[in-house]
C-alpha atoms as a PDB file:
ATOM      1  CA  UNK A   1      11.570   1.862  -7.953  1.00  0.00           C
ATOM      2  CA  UNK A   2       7.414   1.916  -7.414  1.00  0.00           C
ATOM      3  CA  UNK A   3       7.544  -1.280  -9.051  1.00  0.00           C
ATOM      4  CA  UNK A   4      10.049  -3.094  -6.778  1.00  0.00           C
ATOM      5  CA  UNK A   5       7.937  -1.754  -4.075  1.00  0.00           C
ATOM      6  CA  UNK A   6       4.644  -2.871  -5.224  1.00  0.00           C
ATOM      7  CA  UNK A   7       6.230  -6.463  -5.691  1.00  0.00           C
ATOM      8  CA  UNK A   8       7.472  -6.096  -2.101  1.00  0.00           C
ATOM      9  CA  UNK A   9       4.141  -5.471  -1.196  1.00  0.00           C
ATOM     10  CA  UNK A  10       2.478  -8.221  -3.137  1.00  0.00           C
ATOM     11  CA  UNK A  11       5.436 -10.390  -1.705  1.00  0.00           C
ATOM     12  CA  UNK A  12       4.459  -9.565   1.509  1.00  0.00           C
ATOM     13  CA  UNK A  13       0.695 -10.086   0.725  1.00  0.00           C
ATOM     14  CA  UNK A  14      -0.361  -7.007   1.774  1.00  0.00           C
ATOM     15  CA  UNK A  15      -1.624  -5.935  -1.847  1.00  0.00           C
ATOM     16  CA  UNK A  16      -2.795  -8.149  -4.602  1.00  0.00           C
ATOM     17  CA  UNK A  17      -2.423  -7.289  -7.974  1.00  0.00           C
ATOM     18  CA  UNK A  18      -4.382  -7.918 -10.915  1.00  0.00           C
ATOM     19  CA  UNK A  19      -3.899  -6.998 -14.767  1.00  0.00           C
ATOM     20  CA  UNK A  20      -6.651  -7.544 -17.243  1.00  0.00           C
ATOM     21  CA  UNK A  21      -5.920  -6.902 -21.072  1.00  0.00           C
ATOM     22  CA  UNK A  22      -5.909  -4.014 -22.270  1.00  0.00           C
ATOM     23  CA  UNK A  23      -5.977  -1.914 -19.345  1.00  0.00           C
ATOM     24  CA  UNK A  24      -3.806  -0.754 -16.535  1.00  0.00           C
ATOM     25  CA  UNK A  25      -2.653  -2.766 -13.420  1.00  0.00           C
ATOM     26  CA  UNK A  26      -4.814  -2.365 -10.197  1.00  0.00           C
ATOM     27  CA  UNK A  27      -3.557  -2.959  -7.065  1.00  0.00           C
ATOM     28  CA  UNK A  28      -5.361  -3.296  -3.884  1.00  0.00           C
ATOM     29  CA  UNK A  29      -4.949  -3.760  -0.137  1.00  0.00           C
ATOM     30  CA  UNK A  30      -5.929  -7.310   1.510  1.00  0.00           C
ATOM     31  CA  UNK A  31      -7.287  -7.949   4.903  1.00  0.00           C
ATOM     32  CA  UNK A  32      -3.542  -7.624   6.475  1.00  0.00           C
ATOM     33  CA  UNK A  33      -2.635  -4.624   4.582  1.00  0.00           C
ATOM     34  CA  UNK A  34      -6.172  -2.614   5.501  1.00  0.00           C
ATOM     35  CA  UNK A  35      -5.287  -3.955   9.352  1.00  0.00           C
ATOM     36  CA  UNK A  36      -2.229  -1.520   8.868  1.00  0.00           C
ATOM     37  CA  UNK A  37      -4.590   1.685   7.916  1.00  0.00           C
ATOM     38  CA  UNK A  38      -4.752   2.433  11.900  1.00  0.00           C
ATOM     39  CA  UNK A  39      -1.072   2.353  12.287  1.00  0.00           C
ATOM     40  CA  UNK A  40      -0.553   4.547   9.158  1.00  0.00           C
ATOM     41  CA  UNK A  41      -3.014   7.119  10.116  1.00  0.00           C
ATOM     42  CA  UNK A  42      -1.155   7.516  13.710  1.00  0.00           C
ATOM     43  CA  UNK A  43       2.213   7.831  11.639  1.00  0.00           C
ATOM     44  CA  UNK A  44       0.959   9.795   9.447  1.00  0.00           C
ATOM     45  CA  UNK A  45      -0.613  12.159  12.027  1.00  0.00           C
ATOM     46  CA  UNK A  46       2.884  12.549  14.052  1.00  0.00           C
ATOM     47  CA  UNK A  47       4.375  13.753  11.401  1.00  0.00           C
ATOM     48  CA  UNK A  48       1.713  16.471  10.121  1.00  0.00           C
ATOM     49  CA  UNK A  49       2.592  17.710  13.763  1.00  0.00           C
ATOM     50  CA  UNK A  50       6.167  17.915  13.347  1.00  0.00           C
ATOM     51  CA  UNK A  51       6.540  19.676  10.307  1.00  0.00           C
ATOM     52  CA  UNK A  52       6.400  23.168   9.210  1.00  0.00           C
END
């Protein structure tokens, strides 16, 4: 399920995703996907406020 997401989000090209041998995958944001940190923080914010 994190993986269809991640795709999505590479898809989307707000992540890119790189895999060098032997490690672990890295993802991280691009230009468009750190534009939507703002807009995440509000969310995020709202809902700190609305729940116990």
């Amino acid at each position: 399920m994190l993986a269809d997401r991640l795709r999505e989000l590479v898809a989307a090209g707000l992540v890119t995703h790189d895999q060098l041998p032997p490690g672990p995958a890295t993802y991280t944001l691009t230009t468009d996907g750190r534009a939507l940190l703002p807009a995440l923080e509000q969310i995020r914010a709202w809902a700190q406020h609305r729940t116990p």
